[in-house]
C-alpha atoms as a PDB file:
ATOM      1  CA  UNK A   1     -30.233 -19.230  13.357  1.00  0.00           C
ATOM      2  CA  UNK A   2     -33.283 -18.196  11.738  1.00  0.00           C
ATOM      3  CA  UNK A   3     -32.157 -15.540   8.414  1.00  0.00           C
ATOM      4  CA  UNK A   4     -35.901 -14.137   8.385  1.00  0.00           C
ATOM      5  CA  UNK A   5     -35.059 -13.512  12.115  1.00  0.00           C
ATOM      6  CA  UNK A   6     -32.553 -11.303  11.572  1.00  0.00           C
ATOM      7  CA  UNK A   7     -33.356  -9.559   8.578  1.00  0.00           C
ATOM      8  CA  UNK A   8     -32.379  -9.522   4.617  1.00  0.00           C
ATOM      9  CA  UNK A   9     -28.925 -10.629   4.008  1.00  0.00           C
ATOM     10  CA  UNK A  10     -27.072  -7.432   3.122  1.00  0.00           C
ATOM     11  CA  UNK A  11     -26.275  -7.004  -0.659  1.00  0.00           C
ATOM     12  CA  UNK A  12     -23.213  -7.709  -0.861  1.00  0.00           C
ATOM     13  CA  UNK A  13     -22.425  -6.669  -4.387  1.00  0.00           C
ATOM     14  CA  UNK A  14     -24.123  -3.371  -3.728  1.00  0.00           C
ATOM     15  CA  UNK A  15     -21.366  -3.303  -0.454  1.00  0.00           C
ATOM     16  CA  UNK A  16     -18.680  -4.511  -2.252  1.00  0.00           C
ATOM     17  CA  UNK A  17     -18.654  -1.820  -4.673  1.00  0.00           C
ATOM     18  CA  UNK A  18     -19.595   1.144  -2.563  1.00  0.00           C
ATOM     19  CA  UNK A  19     -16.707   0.540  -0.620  1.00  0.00           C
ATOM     20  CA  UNK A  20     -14.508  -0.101  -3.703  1.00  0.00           C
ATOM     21  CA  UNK A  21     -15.593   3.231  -4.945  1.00  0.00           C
ATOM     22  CA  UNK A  22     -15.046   5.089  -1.919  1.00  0.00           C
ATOM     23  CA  UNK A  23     -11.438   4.628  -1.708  1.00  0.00           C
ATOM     24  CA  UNK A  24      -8.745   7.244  -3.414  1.00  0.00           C
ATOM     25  CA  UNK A  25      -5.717   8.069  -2.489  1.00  0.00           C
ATOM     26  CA  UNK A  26      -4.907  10.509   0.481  1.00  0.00           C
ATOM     27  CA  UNK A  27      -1.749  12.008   0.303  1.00  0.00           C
ATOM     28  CA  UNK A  28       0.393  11.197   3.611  1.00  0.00           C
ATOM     29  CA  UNK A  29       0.844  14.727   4.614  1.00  0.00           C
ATOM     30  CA  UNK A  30      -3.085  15.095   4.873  1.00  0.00           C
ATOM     31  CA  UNK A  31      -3.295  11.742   6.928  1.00  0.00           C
ATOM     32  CA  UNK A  32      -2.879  12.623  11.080  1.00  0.00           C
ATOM     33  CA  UNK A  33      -3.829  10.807  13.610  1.00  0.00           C
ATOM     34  CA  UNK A  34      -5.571   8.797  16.041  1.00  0.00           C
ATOM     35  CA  UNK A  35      -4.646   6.231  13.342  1.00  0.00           C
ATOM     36  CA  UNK A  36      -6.535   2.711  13.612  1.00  0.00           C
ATOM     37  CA  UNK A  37      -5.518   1.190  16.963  1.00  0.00           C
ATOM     38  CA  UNK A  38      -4.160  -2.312  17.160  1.00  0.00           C
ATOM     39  CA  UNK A  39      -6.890  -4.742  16.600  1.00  0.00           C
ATOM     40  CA  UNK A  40      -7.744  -2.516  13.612  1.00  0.00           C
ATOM     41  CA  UNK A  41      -4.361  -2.633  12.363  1.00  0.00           C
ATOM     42  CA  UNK A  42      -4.808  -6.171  12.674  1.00  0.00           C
ATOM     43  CA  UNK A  43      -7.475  -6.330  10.543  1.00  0.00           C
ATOM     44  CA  UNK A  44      -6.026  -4.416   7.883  1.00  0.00           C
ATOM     45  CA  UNK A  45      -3.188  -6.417   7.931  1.00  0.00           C
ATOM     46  CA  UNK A  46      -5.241 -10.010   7.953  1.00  0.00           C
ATOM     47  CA  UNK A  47      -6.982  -8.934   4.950  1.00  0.00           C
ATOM     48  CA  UNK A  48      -3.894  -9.364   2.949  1.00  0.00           C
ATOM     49  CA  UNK A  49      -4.392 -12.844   3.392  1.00  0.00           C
ATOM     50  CA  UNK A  50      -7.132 -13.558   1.178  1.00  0.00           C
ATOM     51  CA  UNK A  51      -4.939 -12.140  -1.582  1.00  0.00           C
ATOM     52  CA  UNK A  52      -4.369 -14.958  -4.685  1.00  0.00           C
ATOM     53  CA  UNK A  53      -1.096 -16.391  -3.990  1.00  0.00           C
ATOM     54  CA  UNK A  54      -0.210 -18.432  -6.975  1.00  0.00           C
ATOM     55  CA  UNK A  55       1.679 -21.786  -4.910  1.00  0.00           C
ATOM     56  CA  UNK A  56       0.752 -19.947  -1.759  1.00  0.00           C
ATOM     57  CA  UNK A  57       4.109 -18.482  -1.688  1.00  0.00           C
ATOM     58  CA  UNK A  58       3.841 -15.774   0.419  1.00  0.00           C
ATOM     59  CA  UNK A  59       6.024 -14.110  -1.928  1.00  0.00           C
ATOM     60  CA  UNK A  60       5.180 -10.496   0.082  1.00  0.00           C
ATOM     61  CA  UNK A  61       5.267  -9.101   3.138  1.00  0.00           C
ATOM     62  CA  UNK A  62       4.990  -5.557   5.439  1.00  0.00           C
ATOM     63  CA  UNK A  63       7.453  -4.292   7.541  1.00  0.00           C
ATOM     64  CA  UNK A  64       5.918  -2.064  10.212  1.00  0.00           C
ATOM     65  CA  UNK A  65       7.611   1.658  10.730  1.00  0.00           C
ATOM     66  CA  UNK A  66       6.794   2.317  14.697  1.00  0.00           C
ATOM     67  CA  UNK A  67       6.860   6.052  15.867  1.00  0.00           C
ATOM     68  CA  UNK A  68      10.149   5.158  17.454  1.00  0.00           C
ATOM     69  CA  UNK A  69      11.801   4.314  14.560  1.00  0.00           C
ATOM     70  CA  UNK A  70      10.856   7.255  12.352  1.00  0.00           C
ATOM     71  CA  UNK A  71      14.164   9.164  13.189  1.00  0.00           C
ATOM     72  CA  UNK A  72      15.846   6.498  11.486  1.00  0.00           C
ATOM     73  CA  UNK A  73      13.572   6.161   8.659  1.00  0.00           C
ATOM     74  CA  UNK A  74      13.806   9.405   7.868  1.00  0.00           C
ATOM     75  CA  UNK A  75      17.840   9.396   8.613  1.00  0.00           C
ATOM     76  CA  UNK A  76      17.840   6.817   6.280  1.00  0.00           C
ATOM     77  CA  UNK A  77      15.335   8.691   3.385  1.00  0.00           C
ATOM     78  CA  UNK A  78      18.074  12.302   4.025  1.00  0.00           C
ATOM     79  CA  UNK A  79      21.168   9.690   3.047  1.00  0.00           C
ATOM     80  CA  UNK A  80      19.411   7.937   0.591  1.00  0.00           C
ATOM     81  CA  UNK A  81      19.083  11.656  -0.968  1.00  0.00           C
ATOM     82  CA  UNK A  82      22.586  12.623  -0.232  1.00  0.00           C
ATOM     83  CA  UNK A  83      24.306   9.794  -2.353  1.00  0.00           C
ATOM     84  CA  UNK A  84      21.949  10.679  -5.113  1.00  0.00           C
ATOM     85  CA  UNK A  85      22.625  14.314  -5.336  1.00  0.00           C
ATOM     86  CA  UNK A  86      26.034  15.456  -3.392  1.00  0.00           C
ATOM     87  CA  UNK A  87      24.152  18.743  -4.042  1.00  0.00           C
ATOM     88  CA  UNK A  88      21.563  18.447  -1.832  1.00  0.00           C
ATOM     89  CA  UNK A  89      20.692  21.721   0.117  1.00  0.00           C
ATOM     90  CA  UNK A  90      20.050  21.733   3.833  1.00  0.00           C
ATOM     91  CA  UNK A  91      16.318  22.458   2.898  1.00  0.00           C
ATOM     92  CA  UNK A  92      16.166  19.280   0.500  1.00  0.00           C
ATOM     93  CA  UNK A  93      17.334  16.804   2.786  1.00  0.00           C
ATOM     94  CA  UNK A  94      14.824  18.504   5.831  1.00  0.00           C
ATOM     95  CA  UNK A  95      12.242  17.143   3.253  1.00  0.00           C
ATOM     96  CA  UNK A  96      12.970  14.181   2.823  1.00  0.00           C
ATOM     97  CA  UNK A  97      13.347  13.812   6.572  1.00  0.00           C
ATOM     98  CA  UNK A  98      10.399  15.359   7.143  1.00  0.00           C
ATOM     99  CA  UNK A  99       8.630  12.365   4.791  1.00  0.00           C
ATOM    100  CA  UNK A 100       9.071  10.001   7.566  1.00  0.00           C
ATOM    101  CA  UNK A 101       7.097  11.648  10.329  1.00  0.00           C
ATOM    102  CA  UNK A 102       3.535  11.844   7.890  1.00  0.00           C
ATOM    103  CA  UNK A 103       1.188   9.181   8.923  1.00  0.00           C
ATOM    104  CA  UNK A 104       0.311   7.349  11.971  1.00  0.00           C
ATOM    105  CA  UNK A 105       0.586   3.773  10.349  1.00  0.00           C
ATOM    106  CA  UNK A 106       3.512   3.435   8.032  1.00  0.00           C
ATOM    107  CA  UNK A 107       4.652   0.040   6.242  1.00  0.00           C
ATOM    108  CA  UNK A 108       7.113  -0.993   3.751  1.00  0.00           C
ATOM    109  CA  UNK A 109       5.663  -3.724   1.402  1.00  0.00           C
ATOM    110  CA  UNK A 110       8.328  -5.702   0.377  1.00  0.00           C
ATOM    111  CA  UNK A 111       8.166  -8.915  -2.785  1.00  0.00           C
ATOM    112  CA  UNK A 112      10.334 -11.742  -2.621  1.00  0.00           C
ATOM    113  CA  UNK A 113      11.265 -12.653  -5.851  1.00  0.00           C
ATOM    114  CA  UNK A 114      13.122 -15.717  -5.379  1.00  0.00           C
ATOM    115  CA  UNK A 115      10.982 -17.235  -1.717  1.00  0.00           C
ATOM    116  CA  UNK A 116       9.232 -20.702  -3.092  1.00  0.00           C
ATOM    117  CA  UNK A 117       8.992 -22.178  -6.422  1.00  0.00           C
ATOM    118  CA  UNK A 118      11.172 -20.349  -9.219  1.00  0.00           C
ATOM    119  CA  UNK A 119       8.791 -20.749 -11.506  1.00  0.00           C
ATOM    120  CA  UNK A 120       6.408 -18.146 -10.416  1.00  0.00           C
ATOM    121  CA  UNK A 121       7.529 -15.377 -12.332  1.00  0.00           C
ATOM    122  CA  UNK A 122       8.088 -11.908 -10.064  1.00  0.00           C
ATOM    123  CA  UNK A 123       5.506 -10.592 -12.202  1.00  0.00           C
ATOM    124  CA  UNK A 124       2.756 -12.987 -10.870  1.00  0.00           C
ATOM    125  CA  UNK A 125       4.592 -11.977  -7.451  1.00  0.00           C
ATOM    126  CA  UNK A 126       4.089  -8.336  -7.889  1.00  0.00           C
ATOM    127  CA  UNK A 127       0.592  -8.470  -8.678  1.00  0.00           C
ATOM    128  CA  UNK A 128      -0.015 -10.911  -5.828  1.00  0.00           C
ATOM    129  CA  UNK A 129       1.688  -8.040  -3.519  1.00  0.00           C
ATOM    130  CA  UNK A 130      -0.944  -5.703  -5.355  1.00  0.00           C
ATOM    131  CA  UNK A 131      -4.212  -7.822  -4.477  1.00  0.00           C
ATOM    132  CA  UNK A 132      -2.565  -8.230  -0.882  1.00  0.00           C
ATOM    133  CA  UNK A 133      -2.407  -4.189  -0.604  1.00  0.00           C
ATOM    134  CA  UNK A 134      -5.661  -3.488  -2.186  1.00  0.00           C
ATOM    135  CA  UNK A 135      -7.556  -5.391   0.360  1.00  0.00           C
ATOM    136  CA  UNK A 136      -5.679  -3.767   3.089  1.00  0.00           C
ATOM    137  CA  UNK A 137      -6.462  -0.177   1.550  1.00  0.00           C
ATOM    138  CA  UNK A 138     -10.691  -1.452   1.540  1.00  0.00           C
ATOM    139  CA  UNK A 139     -10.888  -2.459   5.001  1.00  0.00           C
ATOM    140  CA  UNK A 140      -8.855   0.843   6.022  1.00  0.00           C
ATOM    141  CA  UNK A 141     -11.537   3.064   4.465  1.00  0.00           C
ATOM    142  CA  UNK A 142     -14.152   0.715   5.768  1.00  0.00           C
ATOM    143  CA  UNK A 143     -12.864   1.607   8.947  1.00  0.00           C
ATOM    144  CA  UNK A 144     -13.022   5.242   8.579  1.00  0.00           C
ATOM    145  CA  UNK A 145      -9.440   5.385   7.614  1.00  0.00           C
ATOM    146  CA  UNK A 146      -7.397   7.258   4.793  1.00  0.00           C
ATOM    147  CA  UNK A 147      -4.653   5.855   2.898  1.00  0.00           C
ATOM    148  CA  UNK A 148      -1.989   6.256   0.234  1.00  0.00           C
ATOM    149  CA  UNK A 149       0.671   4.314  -0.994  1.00  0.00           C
ATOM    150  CA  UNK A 150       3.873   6.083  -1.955  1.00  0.00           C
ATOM    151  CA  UNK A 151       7.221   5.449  -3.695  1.00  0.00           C
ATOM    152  CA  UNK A 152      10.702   7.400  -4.478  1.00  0.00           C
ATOM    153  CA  UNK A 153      14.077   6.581  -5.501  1.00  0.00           C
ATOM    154  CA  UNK A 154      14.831   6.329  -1.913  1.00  0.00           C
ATOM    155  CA  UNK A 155      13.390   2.483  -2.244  1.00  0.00           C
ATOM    156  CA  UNK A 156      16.573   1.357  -4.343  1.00  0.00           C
ATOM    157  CA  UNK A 157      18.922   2.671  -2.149  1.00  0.00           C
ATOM    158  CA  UNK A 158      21.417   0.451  -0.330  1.00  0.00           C
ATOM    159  CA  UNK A 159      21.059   2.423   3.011  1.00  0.00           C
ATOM    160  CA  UNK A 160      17.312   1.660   3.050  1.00  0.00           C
ATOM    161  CA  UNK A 161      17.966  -1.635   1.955  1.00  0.00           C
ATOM    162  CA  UNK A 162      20.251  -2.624   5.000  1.00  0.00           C
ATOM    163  CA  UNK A 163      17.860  -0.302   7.029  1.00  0.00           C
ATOM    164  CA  UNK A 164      14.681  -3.120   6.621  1.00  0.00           C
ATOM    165  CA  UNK A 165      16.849  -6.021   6.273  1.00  0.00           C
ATOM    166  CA  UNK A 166      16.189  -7.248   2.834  1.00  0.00           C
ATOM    167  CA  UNK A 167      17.698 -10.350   1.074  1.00  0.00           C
ATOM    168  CA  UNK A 168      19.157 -10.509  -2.006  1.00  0.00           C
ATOM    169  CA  UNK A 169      16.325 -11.482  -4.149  1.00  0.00           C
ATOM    170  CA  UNK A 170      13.399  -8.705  -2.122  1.00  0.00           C
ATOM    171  CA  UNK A 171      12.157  -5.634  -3.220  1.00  0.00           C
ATOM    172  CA  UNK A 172      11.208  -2.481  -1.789  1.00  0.00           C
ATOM    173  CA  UNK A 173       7.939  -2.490  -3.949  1.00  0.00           C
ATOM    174  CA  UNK A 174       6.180   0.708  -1.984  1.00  0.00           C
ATOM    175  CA  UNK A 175       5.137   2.484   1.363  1.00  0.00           C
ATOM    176  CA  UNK A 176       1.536   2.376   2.872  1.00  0.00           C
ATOM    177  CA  UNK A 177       0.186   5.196   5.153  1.00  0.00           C
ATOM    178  CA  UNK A 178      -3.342   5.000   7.119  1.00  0.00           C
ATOM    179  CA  UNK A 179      -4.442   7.280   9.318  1.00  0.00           C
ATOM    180  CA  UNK A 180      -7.626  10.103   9.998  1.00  0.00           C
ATOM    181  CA  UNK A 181      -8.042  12.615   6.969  1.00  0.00           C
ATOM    182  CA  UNK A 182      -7.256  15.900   7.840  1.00  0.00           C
ATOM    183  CA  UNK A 183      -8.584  17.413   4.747  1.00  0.00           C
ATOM    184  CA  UNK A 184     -10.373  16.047   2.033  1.00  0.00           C
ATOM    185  CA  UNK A 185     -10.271  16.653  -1.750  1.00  0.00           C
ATOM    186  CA  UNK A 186     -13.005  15.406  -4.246  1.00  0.00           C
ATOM    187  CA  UNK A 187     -12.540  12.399  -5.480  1.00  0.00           C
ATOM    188  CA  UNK A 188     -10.566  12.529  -8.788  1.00  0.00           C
ATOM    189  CA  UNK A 189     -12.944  10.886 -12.234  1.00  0.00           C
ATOM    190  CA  UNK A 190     -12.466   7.516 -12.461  1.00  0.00           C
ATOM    191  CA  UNK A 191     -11.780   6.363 -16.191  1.00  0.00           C
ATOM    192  CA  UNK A 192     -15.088   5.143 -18.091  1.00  0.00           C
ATOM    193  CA  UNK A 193     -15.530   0.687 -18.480  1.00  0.00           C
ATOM    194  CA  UNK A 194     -14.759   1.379 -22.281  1.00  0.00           C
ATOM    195  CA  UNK A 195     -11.358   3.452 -21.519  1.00  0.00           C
ATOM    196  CA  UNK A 196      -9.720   0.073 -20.124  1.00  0.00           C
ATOM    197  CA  UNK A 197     -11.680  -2.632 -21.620  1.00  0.00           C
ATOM    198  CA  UNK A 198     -11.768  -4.076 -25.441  1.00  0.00           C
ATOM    199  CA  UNK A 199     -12.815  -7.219 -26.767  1.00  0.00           C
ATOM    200  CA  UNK A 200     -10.437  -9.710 -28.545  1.00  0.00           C
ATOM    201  CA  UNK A 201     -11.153  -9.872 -32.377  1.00  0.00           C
ATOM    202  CA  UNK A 202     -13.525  -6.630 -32.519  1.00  0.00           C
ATOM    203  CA  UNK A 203     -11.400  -4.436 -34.631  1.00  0.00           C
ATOM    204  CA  UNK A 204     -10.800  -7.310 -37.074  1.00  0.00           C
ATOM    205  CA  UNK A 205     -14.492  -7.935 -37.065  1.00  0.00           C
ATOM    206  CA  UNK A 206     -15.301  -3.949 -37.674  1.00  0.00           C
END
């Protein structure tokens, strides 16, 4: 096909980091439906893929939470709470039951530290899982999407544990939620190049 034909090539660079840019975090309770529908949750999901996978390991993977299963999910974040704090008021646990119900599309991302070669240390696993959930979060908010991705002590916890049926050597590494922003905030600063980056030998050369 002829490229003049259709046009300039877009910049892709230009793309790249628009879109990069335009992503921030959305808490869940702000995130309502319609959420993306299923051959957009497809492609958020396939662009985990292109992730680096040292070994190809597939040392990660996402456990879907389906609106039928949220009463357990959130029976499971309410007992999670309860063997952590015996003294957990009726209003406490409601919250963290109520946790379980925010978001249209809800996921567990879960690391294997032990699938594949044991040489691949769980950190290169971890940030693997990070690259993986990074690309998902970009094609969400290319799609129109919000997102967050959100933690707790609840991850640790047995119940939850035997609730997604990890092994022995996976970790409950965080939640993702996508869906329609109900209410935006401005975007928070982002740190400066120079905050984050330095250049080996430059104090001992000043």
């Amino acid at each position: 096909m002829n490229a003049a034909a259709d046009g300039p090539s877009p910049d892709w660079a230009f793309v790249a980091s628009e879109l990069i840019q335009a992503r921030q975090t959305v808490l869940p309770k702000r995130l309502v439906g319609p959420g993306p529908d299923a051959g957009q949750t497809h492609a958020i999901l396939a662009a985990a893929a292109a992730a680096p996978d040292h070994m190809q390991l597939l040392p990660w993977r996402f456990i879907l939470v389906p609106v039928d299963q949220r009463a357990t999910l959130a029976d499971v974040f309410a007992q999670a709470l309860s063997e952590r704090d015996a003294e957990a008021t009726p209003g406490q646990l409601a919250q963290a039951r109520e946790k379980a119900f925010r978001a249209p599309l809800l996921m567990l991302v879960v690391v294997d530290g032990e699938r594949g070669d044991p040489e691949v240390d769980l950190s290169e696993r971890i940030l693997s899982a990070g690259c993986a959930v990074q690309n998902m979060l970009l094609v969400a908010t290319a799609l129109g999407f919000g997102s967050a991705l959100t933690s707790g002590k609840a991850l640790k916890s047995d119940v939850l544990r035997v609730c997604f049926g990890l092994g022995a050597g996976e970790l409950a590494l965080c939640f993702i939620s996508i869906g329609t922003v109900a209410s935006s905030r401005p975007s928070r600063a982002r740190p400066a190049v120079a905050d984050y980056v330095s250049s080996l030998g430059a104090d001992a050369a000043s």
